[in-house]
C-alpha atoms as a PDB file:
ATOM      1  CA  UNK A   1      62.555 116.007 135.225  1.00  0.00           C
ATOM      2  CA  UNK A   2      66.041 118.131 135.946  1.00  0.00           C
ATOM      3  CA  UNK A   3      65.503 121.261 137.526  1.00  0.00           C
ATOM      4  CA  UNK A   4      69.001 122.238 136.501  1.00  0.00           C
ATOM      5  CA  UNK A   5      70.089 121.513 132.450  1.00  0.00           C
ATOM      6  CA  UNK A   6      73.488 123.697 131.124  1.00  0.00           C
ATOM      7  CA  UNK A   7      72.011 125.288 128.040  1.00  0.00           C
ATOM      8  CA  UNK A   8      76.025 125.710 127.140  1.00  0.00           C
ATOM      9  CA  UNK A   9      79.875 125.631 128.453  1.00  0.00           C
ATOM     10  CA  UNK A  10      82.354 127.676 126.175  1.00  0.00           C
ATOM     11  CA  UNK A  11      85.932 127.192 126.455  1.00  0.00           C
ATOM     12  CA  UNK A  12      88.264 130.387 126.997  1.00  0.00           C
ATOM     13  CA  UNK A  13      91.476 130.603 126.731  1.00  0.00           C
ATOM     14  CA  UNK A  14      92.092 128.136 124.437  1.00  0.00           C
ATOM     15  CA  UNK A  15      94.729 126.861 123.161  1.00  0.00           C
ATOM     16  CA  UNK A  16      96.774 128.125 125.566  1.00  0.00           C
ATOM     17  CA  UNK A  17     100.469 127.499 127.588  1.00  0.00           C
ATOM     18  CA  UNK A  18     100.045 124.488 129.713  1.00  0.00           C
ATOM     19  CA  UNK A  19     100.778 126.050 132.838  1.00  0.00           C
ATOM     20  CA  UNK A  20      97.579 128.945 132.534  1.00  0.00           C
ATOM     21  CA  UNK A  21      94.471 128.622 134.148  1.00  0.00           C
ATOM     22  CA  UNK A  22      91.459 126.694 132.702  1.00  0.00           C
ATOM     23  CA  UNK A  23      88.623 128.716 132.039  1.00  0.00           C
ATOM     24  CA  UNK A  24      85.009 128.176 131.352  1.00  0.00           C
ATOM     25  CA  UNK A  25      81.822 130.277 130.566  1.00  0.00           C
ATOM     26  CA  UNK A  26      79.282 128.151 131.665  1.00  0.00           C
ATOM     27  CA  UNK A  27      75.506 129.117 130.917  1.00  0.00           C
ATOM     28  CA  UNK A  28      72.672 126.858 133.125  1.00  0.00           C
ATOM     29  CA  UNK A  29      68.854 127.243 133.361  1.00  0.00           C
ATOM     30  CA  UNK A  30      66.726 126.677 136.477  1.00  0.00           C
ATOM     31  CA  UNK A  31      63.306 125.653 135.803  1.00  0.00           C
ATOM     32  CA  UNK A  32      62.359 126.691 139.232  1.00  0.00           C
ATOM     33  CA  UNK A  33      64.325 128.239 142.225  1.00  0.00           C
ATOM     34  CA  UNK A  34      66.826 126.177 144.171  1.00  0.00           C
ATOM     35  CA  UNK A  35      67.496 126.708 147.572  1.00  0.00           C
ATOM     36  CA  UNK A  36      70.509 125.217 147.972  1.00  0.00           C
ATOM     37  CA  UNK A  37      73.408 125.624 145.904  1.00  0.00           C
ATOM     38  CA  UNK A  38      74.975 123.840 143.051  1.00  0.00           C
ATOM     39  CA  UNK A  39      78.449 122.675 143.466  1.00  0.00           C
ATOM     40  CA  UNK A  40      81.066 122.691 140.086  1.00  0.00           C
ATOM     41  CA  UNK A  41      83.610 121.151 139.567  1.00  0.00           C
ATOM     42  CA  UNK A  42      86.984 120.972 137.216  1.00  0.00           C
ATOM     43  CA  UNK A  43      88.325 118.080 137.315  1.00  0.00           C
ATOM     44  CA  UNK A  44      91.860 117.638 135.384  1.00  0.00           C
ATOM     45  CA  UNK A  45      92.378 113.325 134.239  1.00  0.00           C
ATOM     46  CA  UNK A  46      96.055 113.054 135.149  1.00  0.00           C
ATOM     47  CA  UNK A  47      96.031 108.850 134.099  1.00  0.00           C
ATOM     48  CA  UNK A  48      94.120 107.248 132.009  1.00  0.00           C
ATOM     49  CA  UNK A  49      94.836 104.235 133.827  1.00  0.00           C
ATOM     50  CA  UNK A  50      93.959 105.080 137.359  1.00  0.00           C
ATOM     51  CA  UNK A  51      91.291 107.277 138.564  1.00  0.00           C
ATOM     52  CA  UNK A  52      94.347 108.287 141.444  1.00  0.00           C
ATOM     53  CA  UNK A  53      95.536 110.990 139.358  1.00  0.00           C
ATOM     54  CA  UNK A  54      92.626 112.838 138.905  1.00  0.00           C
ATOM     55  CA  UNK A  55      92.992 115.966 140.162  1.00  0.00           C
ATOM     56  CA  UNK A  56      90.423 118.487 141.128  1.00  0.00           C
ATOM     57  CA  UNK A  57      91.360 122.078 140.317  1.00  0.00           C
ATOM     58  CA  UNK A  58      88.482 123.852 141.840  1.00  0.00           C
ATOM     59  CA  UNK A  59      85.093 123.505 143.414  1.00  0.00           C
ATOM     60  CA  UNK A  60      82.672 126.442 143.608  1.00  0.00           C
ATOM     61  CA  UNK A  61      78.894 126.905 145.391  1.00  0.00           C
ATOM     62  CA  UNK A  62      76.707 129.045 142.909  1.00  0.00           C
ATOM     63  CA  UNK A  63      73.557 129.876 144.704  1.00  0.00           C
ATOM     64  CA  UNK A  64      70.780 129.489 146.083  1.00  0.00           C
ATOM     65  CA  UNK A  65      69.839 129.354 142.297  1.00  0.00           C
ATOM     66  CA  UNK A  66      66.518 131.307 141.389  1.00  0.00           C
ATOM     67  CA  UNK A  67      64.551 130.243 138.261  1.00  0.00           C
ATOM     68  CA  UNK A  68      65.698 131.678 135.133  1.00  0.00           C
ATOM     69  CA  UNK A  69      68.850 131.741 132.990  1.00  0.00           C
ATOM     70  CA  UNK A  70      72.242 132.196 134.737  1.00  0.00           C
ATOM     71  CA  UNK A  71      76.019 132.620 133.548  1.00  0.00           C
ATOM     72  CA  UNK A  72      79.427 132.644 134.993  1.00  0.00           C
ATOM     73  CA  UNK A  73      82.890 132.141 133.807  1.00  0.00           C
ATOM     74  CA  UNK A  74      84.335 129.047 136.773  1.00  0.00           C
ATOM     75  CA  UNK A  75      88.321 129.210 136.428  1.00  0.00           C
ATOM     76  CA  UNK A  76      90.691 127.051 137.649  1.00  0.00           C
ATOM     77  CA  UNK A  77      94.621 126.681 138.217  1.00  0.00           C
ATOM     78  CA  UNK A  78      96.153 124.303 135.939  1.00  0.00           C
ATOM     79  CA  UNK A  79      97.236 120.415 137.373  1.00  0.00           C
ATOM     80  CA  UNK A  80      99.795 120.411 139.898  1.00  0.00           C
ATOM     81  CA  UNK A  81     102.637 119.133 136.801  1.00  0.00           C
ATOM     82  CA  UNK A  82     104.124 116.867 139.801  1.00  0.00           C
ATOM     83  CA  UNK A  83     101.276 114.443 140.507  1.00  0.00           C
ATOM     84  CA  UNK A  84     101.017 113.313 136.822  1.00  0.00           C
ATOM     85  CA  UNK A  85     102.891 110.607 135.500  1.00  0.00           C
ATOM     86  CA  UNK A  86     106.288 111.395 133.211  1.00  0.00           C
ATOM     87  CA  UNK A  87     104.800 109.031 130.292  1.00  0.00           C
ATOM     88  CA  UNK A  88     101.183 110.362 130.962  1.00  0.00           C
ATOM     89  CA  UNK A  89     102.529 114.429 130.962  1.00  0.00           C
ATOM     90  CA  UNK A  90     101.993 114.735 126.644  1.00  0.00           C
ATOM     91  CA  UNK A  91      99.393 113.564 124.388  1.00  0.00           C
ATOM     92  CA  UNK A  92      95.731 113.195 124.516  1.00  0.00           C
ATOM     93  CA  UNK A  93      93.640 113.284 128.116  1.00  0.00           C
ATOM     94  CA  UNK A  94      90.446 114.691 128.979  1.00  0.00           C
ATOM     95  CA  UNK A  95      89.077 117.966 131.526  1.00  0.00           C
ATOM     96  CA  UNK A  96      85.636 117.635 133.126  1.00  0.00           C
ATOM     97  CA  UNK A  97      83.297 119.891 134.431  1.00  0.00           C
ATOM     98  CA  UNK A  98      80.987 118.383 136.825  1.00  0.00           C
ATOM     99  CA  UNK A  99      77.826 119.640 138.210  1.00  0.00           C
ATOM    100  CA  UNK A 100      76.240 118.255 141.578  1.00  0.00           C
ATOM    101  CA  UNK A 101      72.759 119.560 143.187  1.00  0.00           C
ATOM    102  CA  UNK A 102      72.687 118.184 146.971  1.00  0.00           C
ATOM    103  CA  UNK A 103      75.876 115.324 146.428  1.00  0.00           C
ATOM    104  CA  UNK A 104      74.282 114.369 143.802  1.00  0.00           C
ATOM    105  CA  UNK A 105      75.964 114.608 140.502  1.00  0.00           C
ATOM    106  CA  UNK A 106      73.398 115.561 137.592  1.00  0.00           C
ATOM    107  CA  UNK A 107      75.969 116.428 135.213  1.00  0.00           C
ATOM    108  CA  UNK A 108      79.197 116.019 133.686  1.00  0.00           C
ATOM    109  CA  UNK A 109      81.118 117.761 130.526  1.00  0.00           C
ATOM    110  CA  UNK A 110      83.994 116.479 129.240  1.00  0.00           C
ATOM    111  CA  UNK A 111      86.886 117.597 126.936  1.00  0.00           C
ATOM    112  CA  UNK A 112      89.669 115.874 125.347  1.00  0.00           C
ATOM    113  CA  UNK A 113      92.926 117.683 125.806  1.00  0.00           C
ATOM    114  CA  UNK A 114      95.901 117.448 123.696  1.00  0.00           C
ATOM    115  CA  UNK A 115      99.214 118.326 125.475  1.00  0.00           C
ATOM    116  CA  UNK A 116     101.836 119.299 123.273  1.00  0.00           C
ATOM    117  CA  UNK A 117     105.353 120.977 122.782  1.00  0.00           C
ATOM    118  CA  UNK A 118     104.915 124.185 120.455  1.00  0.00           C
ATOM    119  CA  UNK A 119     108.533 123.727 119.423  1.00  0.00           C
ATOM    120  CA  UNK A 120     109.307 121.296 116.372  1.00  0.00           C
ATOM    121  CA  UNK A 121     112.735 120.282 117.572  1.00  0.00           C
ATOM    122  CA  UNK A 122     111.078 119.422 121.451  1.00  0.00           C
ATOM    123  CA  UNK A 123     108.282 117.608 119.614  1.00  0.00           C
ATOM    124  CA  UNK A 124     110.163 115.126 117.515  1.00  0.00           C
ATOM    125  CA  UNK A 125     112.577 114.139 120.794  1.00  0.00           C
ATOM    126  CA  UNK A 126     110.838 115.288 123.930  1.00  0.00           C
ATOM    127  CA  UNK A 127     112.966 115.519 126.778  1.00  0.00           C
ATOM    128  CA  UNK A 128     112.595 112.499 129.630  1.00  0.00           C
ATOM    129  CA  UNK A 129     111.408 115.199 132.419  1.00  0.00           C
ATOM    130  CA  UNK A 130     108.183 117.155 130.723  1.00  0.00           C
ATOM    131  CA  UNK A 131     109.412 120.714 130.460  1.00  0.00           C
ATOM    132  CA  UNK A 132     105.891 122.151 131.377  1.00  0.00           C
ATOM    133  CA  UNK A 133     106.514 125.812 130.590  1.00  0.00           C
ATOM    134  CA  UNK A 134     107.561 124.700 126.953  1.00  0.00           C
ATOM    135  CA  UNK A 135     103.659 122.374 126.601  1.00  0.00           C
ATOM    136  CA  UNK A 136     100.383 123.664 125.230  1.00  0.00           C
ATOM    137  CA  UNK A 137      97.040 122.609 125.599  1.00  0.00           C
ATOM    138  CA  UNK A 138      94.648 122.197 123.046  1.00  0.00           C
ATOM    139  CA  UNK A 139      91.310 121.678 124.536  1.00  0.00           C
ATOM    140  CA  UNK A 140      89.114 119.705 121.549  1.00  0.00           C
ATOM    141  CA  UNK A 141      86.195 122.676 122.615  1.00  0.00           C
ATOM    142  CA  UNK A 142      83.834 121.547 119.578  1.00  0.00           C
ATOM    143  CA  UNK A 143      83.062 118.171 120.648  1.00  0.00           C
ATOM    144  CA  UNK A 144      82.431 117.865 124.202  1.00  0.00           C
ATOM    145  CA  UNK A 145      80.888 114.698 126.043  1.00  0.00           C
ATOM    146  CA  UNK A 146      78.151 115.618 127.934  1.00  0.00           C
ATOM    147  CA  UNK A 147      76.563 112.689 130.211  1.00  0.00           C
ATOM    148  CA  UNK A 148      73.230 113.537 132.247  1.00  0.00           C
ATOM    149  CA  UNK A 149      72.606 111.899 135.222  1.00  0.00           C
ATOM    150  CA  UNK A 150      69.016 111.643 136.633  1.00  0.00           C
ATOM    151  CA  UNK A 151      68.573 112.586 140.863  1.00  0.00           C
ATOM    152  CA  UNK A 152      66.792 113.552 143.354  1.00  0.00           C
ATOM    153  CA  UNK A 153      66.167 117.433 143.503  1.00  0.00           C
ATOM    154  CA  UNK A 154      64.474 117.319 147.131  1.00  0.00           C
ATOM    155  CA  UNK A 155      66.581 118.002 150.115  1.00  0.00           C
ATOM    156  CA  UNK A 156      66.127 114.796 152.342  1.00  0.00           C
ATOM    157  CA  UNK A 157      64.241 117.466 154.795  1.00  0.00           C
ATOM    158  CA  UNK A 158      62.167 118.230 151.678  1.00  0.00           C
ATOM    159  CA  UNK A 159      61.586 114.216 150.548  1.00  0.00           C
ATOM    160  CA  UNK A 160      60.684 113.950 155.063  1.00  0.00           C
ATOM    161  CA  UNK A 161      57.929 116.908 154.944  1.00  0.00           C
ATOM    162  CA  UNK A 162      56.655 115.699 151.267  1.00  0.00           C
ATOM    163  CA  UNK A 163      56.154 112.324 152.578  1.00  0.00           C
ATOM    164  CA  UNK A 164      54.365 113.378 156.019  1.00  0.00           C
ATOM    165  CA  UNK A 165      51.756 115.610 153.392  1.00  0.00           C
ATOM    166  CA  UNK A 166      51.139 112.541 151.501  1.00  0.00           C
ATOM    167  CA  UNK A 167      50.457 110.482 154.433  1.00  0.00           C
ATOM    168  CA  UNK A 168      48.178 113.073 156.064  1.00  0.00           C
ATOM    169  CA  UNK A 169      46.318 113.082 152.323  1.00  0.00           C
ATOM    170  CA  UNK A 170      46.247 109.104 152.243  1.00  0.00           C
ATOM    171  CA  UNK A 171      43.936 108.733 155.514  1.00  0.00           C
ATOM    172  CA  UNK A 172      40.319 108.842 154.912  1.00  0.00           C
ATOM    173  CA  UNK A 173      37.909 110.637 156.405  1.00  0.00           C
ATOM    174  CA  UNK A 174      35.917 108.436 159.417  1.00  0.00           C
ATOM    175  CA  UNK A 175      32.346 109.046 157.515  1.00  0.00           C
ATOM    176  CA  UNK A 176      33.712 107.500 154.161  1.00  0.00           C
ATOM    177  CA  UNK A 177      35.457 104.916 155.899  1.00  0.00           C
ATOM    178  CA  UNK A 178      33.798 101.063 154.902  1.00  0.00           C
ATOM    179  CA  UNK A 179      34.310  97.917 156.980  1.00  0.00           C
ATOM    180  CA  UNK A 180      37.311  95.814 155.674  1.00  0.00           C
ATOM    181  CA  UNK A 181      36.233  92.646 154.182  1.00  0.00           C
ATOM    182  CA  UNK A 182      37.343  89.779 156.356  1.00  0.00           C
ATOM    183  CA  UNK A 183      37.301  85.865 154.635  1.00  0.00           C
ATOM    184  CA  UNK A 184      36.686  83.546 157.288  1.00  0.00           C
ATOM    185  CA  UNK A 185      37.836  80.194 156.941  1.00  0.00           C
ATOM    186  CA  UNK A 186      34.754  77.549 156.639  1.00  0.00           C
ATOM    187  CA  UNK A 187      34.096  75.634 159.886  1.00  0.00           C
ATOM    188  CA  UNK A 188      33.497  72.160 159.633  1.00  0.00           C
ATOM    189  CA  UNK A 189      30.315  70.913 162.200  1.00  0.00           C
ATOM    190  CA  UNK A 190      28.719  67.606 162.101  1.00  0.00           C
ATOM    191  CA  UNK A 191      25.325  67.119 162.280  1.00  0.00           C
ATOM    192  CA  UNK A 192      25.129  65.844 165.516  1.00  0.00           C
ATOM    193  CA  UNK A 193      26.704  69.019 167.132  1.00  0.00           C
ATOM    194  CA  UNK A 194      24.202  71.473 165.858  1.00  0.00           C
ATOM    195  CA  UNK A 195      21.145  72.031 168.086  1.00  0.00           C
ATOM    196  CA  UNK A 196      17.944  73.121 167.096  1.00  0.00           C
END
């Protein structure tokens, strides 16, 4: 069972010039306290085709996490414009939030994003180099994609001293202990060799 789920990620800001920051309230619940902290991340999809233009806009630690309900508002500085392709720059992509315990991703919330011009004239005949301060981004908040991923929650220090206390639990006591059974295989003797 997660430890961790997010109860809820709102979207501020939104729509909003291209070129301000992204901003989320995101709400999470521990079921139990954490002592190591939870990484986030905003991840911005520069190319659908290739995974290389992903860009990640920020990382933060939150914790150690105690049990209970927790928010914060994680913001991040928009894409750097120049690592995105010209024919990739307007139109539909997507911005994820991504939640890891340990390395270990356990969640992941994405957005569609529209990038747009606001002017008419700019929209109908965009220019061939994206005029970023002219975009805005319209961040599809009501329908996010939310994938849950199950992990791990123990520290490997944690899995090392669970595993010793199940070992020490698994030996029995020397009073309770039985012989094993041992199967021997059947010996064959003629008559001749037995001596009474």
């Amino acid at each position: 069972m997660a430890k961790v789920q997010i109860t809820n990620v709102v979207v501020l800001n939104n729509p909003a010039p291209f070129l301000s920051p992204f901003q989320f309230e995101v709400t999470l619940e521990c079921i139990e306290d954490l002592p190591h902290d939870i990484e986030c991340k905003i991840v911005y999809v520069g190319s659908a085709e290739s995974e290389e233009f992903d860009q990640v806009l920020d990382s933060v630690l939150v914790g150690p996490v105690p049990a209970g309900k927790h928010m914060f508002v994680f913001q991040a500085d928009p894409p750097d414009t120049n690592k995105i392709p010209v024919q990739d720059a307007l139109g539909v992509t997507i911005v994820l939030v991504i939640c890891s315990y340990l390395g270990k991703e356990f969640v992941r919330v994405g957005y569609y994003v529209n990038n747009d011009y606001t002017d008419q004239e700019m929209r109908d005949e965009p220019p061939e180099i994206p005029q970023f301060d002219k975009v805005q981004k319209n961040i599809l908040a009501t329908n996010p994609r939310v994938t849950r991923f199950k992990i791990d929650w123990e520290s490997p220090e944690q899995q090392q001293q669970n595993q010793i206390t199940e070992n020490n639990n698994d030996v029995p006591s020397s009073s309770n202990q039985e012989e094993p059974y041992v199967q021997m295989p059947p010996v064959e003797m003629s008559m001749d060799a037995m001596a009474f």
